[in-house]
PDB file of N, CA and C in Angstrom:
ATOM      1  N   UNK A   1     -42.155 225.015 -15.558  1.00  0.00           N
ATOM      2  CA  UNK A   1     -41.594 224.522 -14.307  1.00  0.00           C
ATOM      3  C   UNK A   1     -40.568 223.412 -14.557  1.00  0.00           C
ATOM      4  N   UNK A   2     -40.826 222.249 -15.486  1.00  0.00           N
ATOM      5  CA  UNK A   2     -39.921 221.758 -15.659  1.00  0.00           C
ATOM      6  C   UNK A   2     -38.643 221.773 -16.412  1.00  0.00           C
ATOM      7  N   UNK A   3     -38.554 223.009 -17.359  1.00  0.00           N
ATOM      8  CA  UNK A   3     -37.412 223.514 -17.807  1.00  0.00           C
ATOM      9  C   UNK A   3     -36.582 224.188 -16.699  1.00  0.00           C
ATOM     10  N   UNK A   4     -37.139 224.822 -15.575  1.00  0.00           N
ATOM     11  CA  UNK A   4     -36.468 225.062 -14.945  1.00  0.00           C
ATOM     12  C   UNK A   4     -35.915 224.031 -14.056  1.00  0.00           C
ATOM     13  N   UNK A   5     -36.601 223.006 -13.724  1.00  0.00           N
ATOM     14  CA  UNK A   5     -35.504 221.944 -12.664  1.00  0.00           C
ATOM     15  C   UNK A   5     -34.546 221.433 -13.497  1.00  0.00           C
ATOM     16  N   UNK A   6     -34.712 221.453 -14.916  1.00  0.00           N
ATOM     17  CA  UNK A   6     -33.555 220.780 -15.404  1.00  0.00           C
ATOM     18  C   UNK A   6     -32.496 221.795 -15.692  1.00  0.00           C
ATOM     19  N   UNK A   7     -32.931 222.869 -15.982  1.00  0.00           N
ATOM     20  CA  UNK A   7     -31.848 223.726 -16.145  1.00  0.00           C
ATOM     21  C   UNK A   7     -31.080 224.245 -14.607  1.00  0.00           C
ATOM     22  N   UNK A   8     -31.620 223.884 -13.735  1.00  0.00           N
ATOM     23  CA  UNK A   8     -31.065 224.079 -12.386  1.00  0.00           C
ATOM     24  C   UNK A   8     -30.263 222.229 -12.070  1.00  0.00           C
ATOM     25  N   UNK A   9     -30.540 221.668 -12.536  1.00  0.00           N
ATOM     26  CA  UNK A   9     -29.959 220.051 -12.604  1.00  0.00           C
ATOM     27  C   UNK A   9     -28.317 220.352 -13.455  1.00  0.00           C
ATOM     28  N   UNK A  10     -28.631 220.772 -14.611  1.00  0.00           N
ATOM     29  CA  UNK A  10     -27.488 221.370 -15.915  1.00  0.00           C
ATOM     30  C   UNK A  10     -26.671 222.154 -15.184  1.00  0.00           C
ATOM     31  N   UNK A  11     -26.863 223.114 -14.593  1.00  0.00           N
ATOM     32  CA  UNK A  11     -25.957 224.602 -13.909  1.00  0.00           C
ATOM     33  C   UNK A  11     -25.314 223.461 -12.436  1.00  0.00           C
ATOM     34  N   UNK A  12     -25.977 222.944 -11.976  1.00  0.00           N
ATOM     35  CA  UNK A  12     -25.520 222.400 -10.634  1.00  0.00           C
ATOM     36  C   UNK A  12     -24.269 220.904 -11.167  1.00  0.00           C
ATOM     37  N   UNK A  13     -24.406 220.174 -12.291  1.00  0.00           N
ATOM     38  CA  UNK A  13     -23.922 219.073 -12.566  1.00  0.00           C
ATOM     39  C   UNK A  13     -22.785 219.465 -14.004  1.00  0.00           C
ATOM     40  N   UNK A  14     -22.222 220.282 -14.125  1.00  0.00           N
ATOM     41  CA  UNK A  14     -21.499 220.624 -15.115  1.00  0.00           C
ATOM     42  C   UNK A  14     -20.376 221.419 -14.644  1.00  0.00           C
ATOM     43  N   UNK A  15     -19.274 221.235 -15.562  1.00  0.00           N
ATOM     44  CA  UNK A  15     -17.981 221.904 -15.610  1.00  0.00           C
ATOM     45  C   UNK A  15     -18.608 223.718 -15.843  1.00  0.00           C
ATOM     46  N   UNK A  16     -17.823 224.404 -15.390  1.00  0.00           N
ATOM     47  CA  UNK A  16     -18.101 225.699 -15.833  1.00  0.00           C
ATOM     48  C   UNK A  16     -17.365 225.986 -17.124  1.00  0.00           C
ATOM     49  N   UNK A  17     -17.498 227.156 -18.136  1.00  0.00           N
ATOM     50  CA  UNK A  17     -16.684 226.992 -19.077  1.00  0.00           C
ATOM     51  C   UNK A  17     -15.553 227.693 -19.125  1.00  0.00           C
ATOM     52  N   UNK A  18     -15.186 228.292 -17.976  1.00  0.00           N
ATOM     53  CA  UNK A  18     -13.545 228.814 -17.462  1.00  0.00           C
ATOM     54  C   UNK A  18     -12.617 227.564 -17.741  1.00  0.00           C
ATOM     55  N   UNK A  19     -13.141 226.411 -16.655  1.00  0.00           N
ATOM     56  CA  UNK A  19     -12.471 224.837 -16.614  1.00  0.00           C
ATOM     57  C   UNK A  19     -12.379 224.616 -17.954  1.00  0.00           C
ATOM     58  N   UNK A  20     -13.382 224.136 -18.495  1.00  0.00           N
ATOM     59  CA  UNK A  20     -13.432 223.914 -20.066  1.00  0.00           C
ATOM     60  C   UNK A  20     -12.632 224.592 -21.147  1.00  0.00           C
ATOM     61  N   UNK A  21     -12.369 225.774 -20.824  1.00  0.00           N
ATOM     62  CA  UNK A  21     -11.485 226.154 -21.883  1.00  0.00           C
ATOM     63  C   UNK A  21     -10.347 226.235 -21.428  1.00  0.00           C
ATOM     64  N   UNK A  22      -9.746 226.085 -19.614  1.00  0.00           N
ATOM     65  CA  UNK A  22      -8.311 225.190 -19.315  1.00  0.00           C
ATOM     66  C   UNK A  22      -8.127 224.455 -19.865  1.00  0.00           C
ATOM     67  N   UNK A  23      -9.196 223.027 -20.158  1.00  0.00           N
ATOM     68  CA  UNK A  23      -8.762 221.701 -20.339  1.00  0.00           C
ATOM     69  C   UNK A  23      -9.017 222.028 -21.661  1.00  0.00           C
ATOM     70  N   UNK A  24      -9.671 222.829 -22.639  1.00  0.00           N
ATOM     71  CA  UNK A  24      -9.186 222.508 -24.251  1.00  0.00           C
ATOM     72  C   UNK A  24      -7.919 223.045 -24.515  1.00  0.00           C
ATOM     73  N   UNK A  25      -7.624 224.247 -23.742  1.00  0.00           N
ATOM     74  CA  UNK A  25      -5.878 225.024 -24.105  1.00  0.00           C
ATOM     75  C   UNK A  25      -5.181 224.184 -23.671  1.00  0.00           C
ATOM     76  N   UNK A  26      -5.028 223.014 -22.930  1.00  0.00           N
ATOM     77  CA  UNK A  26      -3.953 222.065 -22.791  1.00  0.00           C
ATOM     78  C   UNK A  26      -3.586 221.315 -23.956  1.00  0.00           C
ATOM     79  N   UNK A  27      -4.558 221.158 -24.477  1.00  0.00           N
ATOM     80  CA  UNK A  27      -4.985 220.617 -25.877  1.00  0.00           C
ATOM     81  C   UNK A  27      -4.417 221.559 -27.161  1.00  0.00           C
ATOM     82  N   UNK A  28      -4.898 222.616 -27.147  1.00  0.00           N
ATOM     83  CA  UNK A  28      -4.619 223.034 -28.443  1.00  0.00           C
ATOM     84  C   UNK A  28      -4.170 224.506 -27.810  1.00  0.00           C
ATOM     85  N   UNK A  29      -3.090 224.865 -27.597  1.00  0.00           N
ATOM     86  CA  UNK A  29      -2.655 226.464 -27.139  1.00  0.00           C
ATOM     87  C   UNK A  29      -3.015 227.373 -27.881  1.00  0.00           C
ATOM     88  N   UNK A  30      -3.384 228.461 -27.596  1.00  0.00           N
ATOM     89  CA  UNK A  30      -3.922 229.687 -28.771  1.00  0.00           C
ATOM     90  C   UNK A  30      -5.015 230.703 -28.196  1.00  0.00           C
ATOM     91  N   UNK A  31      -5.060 231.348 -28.804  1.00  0.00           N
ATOM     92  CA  UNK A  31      -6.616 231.968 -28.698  1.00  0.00           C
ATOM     93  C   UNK A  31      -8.026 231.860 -28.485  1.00  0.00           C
ATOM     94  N   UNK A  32      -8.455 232.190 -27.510  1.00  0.00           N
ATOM     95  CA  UNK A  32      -9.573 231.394 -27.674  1.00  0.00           C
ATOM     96  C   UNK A  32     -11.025 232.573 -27.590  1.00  0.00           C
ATOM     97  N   UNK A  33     -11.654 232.021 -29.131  1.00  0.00           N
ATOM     98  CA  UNK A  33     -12.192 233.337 -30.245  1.00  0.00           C
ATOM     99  C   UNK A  33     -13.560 232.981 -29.737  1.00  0.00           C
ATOM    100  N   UNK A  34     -14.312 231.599 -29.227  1.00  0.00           N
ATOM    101  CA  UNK A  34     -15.634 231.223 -29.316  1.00  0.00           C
ATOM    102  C   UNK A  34     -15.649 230.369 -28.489  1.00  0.00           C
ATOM    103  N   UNK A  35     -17.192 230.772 -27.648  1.00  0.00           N
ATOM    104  CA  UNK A  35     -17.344 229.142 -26.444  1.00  0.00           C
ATOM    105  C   UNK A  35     -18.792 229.271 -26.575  1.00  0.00           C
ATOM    106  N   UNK A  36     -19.322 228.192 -27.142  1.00  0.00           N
ATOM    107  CA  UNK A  36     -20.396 227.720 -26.798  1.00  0.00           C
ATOM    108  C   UNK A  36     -20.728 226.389 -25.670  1.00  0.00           C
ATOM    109  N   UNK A  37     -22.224 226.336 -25.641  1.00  0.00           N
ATOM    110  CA  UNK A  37     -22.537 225.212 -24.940  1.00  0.00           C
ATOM    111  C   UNK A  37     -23.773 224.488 -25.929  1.00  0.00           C
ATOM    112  N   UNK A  38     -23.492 223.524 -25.975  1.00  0.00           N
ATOM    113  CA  UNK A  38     -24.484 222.478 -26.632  1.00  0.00           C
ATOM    114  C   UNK A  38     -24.559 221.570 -26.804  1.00  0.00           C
ATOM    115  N   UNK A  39     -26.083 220.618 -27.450  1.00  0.00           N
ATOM    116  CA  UNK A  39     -26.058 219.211 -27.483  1.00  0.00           C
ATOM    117  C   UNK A  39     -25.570 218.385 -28.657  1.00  0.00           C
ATOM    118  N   UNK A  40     -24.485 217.442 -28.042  1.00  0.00           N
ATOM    119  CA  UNK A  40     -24.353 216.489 -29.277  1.00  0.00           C
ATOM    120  C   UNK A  40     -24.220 215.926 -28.923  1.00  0.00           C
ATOM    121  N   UNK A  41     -25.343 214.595 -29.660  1.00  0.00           N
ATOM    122  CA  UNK A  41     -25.660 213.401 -29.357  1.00  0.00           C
ATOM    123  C   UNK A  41     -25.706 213.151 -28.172  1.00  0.00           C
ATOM    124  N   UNK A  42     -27.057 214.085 -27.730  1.00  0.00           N
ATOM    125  CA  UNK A  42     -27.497 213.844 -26.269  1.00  0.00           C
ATOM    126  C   UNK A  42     -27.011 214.161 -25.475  1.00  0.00           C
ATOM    127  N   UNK A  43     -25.425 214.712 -25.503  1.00  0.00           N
ATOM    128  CA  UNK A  43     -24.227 215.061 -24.367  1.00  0.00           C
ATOM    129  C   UNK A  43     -24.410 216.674 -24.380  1.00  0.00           C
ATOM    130  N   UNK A  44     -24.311 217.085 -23.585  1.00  0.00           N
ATOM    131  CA  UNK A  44     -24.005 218.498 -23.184  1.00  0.00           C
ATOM    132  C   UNK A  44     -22.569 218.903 -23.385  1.00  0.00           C
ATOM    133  N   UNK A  45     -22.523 219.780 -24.183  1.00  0.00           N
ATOM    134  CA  UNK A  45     -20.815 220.160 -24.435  1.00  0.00           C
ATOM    135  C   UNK A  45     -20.185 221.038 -24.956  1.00  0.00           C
ATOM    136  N   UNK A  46     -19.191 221.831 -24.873  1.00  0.00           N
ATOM    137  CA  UNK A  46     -18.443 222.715 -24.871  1.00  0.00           C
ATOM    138  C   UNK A  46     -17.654 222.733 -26.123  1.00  0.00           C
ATOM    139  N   UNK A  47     -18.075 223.611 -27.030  1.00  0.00           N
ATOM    140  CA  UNK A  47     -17.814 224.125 -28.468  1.00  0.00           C
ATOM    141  C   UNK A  47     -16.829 225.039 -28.213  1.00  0.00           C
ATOM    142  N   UNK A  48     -15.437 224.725 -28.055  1.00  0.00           N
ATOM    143  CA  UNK A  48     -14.388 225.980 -28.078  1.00  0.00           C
ATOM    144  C   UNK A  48     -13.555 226.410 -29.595  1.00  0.00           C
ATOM    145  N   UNK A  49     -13.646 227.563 -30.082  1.00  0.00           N
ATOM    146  CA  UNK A  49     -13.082 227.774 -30.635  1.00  0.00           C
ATOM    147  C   UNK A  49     -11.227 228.619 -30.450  1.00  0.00           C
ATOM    148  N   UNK A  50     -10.206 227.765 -30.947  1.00  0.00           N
ATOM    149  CA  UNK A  50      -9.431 228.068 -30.993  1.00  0.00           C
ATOM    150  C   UNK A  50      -8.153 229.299 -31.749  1.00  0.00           C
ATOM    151  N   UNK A  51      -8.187 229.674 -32.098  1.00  0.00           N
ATOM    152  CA  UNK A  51      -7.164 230.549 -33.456  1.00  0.00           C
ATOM    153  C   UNK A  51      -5.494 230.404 -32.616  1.00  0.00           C
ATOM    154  N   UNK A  52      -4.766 229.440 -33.741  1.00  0.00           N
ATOM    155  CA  UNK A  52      -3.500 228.883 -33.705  1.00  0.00           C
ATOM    156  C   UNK A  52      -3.072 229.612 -34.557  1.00  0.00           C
ATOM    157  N   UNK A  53      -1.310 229.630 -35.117  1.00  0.00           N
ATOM    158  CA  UNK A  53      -0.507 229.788 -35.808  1.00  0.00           C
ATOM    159  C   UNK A  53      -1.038 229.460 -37.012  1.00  0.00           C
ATOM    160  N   UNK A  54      -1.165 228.111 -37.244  1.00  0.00           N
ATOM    161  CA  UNK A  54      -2.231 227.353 -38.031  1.00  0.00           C
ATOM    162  C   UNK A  54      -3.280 227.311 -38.622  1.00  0.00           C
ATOM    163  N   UNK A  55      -4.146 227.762 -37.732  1.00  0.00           N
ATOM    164  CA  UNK A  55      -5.700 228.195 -37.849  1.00  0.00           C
ATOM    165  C   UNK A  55      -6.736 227.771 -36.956  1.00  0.00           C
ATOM    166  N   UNK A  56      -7.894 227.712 -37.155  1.00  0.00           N
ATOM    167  CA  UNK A  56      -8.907 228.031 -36.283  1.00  0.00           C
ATOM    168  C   UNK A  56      -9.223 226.302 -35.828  1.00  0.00           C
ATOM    169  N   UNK A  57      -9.162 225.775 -34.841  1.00  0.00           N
ATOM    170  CA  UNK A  57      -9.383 224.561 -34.263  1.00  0.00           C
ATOM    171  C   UNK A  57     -10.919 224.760 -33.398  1.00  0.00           C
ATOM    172  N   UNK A  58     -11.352 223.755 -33.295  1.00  0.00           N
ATOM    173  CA  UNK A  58     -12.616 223.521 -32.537  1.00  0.00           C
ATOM    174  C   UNK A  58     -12.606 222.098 -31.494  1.00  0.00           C
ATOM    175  N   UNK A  59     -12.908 222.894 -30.536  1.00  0.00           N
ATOM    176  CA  UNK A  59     -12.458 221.552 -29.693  1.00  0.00           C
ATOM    177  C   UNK A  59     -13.497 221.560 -28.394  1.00  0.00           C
ATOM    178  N   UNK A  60     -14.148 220.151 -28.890  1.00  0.00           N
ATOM    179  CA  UNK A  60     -15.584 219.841 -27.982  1.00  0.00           C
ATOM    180  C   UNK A  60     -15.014 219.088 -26.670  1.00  0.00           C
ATOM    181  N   UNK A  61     -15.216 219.588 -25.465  1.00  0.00           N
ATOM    182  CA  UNK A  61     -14.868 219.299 -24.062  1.00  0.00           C
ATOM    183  C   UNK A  61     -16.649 218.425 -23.569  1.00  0.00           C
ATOM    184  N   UNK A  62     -16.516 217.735 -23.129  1.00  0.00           N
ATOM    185  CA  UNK A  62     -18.001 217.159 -22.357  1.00  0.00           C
ATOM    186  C   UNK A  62     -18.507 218.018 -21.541  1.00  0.00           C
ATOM    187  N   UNK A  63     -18.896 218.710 -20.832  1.00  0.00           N
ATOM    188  CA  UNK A  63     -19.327 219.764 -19.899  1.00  0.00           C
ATOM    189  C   UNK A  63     -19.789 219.163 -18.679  1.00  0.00           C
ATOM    190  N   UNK A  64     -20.097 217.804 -18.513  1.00  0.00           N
ATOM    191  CA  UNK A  64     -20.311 217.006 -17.284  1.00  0.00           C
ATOM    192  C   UNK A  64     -18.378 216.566 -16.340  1.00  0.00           C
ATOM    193  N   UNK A  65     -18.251 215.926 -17.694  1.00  0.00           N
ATOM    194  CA  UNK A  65     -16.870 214.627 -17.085  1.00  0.00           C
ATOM    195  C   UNK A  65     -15.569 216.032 -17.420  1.00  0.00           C
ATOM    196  N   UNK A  66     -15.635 216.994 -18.154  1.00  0.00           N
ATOM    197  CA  UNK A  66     -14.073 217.614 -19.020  1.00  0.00           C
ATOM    198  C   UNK A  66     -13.747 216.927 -19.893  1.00  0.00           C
ATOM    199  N   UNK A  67     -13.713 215.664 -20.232  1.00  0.00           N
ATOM    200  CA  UNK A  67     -13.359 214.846 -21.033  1.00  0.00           C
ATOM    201  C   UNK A  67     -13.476 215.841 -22.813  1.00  0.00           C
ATOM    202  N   UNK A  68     -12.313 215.488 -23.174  1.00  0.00           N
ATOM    203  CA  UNK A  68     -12.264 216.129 -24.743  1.00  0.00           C
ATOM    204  C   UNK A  68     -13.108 215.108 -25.856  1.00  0.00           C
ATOM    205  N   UNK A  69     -13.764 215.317 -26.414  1.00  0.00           N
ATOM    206  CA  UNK A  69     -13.946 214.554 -26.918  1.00  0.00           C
ATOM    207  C   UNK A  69     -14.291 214.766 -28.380  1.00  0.00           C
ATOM    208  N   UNK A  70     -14.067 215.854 -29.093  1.00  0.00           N
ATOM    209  CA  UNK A  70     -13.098 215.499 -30.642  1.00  0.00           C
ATOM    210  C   UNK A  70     -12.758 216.767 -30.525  1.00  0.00           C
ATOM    211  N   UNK A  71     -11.511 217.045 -31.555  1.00  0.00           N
ATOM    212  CA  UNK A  71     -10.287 218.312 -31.785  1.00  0.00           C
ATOM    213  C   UNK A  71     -10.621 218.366 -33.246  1.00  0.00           C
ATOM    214  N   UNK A  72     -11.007 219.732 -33.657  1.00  0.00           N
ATOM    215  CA  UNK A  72     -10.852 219.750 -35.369  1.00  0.00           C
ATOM    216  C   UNK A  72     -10.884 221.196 -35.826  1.00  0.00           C
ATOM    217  N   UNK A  73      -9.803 220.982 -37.249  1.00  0.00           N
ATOM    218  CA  UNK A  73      -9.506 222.060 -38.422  1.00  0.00           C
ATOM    219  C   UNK A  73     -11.157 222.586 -38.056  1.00  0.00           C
ATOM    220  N   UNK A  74     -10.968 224.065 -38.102  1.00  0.00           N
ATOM    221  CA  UNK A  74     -12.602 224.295 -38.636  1.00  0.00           C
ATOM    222  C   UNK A  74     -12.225 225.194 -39.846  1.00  0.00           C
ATOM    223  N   UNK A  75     -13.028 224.536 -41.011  1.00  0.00           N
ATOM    224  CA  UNK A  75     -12.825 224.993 -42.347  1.00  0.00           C
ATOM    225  C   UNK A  75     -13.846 226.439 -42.715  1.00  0.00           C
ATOM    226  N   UNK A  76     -14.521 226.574 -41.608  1.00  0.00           N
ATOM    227  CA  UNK A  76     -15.554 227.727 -41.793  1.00  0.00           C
ATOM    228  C   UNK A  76     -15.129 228.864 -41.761  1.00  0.00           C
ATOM    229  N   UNK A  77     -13.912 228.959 -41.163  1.00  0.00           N
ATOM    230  CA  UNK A  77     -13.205 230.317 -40.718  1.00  0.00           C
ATOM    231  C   UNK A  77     -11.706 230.667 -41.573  1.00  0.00           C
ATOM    232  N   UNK A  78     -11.265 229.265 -42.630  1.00  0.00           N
ATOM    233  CA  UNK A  78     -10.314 230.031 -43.467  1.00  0.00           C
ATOM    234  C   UNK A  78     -10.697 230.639 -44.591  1.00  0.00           C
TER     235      UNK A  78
END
């Protein structure tokens, strides 16, 4: 019972991840290969994977605020 009020708290108080991967393609233009959702450091947040000219970027969005909050090379995928 109580996984479910919080997961009905989570779905009701969060960005969807359509928004989320607007506000990371403003950020990093490209492809976008991977979207997760998960916790880091306690925050709920949006794991986007990118594929650039460049290469594969990862770019964590907050899933509450949109707020970006780190952009990075991901070395797993060259």
């Amino acid at each position: 019972m109580y996984y479910r009020l919080w997961d009905a708290y989570w779905r009701s108080y969060r960005i969807n991840s359509e928004v989320a991967i607007q506000i990371a393609l403003q950020q990093v233009p490209g492809q976008v290969i991977k979207v997760e959702l998960d916790y880091e450091n306690g925050i709920l947040v949006y794991e986007i994977d990118i594929r650039t000219p460049s290469g594969i970027y990862e770019v964590h969005v907050n899933a509450v605020t949109g707020q970006i909050l780190k952009i990075e090379i991901d070395d797993d995928w060259i």
